[in-house]
Protein backbone atom coordinates (compact mmCIF):
# COMPACT_ATOMS: atom_id res chain seq x y z
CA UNK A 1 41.68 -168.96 10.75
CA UNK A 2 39.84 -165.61 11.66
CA UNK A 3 42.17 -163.35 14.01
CA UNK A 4 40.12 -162.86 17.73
CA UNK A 5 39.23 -159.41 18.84
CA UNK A 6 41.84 -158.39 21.49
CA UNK A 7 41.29 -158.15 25.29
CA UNK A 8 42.01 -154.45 25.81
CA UNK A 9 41.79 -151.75 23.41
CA UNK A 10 45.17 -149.49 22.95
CA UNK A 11 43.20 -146.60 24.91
CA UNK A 12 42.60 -148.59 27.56
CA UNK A 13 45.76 -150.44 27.75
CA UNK A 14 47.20 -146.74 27.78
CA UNK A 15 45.67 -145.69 30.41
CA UNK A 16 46.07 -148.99 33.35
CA UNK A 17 49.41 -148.77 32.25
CA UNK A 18 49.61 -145.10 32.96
CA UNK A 19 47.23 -145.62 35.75
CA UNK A 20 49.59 -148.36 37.46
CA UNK A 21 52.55 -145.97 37.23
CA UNK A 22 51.01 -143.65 39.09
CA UNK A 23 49.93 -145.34 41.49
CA UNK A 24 53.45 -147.46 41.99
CA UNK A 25 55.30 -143.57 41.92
CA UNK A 26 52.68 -142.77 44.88
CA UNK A 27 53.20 -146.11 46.89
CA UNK A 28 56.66 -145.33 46.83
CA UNK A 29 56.77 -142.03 47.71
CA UNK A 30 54.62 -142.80 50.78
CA UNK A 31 56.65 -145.26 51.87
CA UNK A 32 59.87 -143.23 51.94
CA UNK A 33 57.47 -140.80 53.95
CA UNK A 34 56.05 -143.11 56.46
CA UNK A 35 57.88 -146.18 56.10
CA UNK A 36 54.60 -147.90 56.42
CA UNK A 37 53.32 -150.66 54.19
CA UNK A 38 50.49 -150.82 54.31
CA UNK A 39 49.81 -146.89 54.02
CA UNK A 40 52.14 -147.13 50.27
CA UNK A 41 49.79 -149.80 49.71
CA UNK A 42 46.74 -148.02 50.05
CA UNK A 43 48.14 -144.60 48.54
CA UNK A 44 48.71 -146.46 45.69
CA UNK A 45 45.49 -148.27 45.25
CA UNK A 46 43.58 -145.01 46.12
CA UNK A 47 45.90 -142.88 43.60
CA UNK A 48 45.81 -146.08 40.70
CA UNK A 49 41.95 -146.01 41.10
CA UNK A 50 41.55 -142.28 41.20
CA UNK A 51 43.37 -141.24 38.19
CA UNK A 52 41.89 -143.67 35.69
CA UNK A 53 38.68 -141.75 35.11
CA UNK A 54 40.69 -138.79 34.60
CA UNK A 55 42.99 -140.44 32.14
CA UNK A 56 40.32 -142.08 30.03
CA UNK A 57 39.35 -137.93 29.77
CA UNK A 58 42.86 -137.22 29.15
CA UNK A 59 44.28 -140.04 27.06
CA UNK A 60 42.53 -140.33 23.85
């Protein structure tokens, strides 16, 4: 039985999992700021989605 080709590569397993750290540090930090929800939330999304170019540079 042939092993299947995995879903994610390391790299890129590397760098959502670095990516979602961020972006859970950032959401966190902004809600101890503003004690807002939904700003953490969209800190976070903006911060997850904004460093993951960058880290695919970085990481490698």
């Amino acid at each position: 039985m042939p092993l299947e080709a995995p879903l994610l590569s390391v790299h890129a397993a590397v760098v959502f999992l670095a990516a979602v750290i961020i972006g859970l540090v950032i959401g966190h930090l902004m809600f101890l700021h503003d004690k807002s929800l939904t700003a953490a939330v969209a800190a976070g999304l903006v911060a997850a989605g904004g460093c993951v170019p960058v880290l695919h540079k970085l990481i490698g």
